[in-house]
Protein backbone atom coordinates (compact mmCIF):
# COMPACT_ATOMS: atom_id res chain seq x y z
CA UNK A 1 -72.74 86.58 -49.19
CA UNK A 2 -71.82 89.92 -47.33
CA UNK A 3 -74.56 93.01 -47.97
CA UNK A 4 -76.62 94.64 -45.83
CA UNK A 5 -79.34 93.34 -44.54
CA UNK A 6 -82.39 94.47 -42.50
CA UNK A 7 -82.35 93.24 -38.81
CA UNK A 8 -85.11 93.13 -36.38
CA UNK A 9 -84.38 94.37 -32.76
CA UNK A 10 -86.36 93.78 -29.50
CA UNK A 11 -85.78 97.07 -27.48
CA UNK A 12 -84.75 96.36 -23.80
CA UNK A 13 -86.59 99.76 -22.63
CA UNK A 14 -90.49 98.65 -24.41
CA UNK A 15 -90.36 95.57 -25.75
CA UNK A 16 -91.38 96.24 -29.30
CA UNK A 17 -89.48 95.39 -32.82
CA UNK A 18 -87.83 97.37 -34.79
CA UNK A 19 -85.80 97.31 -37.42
CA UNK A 20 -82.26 98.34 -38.37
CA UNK A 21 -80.16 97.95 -41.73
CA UNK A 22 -76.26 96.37 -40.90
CA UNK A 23 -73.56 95.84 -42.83
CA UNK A 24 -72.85 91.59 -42.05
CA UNK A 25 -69.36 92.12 -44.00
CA UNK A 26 -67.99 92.70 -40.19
CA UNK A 27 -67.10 90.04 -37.92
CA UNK A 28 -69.04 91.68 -35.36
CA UNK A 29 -70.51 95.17 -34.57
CA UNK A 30 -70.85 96.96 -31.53
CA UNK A 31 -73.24 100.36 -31.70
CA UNK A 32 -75.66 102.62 -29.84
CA UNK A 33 -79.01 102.83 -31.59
CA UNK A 34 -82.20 104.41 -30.46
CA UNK A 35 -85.31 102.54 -30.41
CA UNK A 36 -87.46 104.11 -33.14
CA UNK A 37 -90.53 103.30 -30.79
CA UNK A 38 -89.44 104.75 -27.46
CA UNK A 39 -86.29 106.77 -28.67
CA UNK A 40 -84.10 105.39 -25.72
CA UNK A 41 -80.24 104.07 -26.23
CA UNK A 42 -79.62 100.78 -27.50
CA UNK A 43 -76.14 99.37 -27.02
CA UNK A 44 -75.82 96.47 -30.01
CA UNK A 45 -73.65 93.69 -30.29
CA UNK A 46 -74.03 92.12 -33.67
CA UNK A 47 -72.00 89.22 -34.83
CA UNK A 48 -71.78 87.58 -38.05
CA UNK A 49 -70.32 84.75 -39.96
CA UNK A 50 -70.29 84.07 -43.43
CA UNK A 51 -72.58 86.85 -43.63
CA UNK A 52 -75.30 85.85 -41.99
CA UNK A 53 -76.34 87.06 -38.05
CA UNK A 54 -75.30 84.38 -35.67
CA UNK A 55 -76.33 86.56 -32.38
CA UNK A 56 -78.06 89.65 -31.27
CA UNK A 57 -77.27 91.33 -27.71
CA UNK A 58 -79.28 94.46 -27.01
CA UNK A 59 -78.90 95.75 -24.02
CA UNK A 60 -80.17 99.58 -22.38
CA UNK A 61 -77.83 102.05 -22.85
């Protein structure tokens, strides 16, 4: 079912988790986040199907 849902990230600049809330209704999403650990730009690709994650792509901004 499509929601929101709470996904983890692994930041490209430290390493560590962190989470971030996404709306799966999209096919994909493509954004610029900041880690909440290090503060440095995240670019995101998200993609979904059916409303679930199917892939994560974080790369440094």
């Amino acid at each position: 079912m499509d929601g929101v849902d709470d996904v983890e990230v692994e930041c490209p600049h430290c390493g560590e988790l962190f989470g971030i809330l996404v709306d799966t209704g999209f096919g994909s999403v493509e954004m610029i986040e900041d880690c909440s650990v290090c503060c440095h730009p995240i670019q995101l690709t998200l993609r979904f199907e059916g409303g679930e994650l199917i892939s994560i792509d974080a790369r440094a901004a």
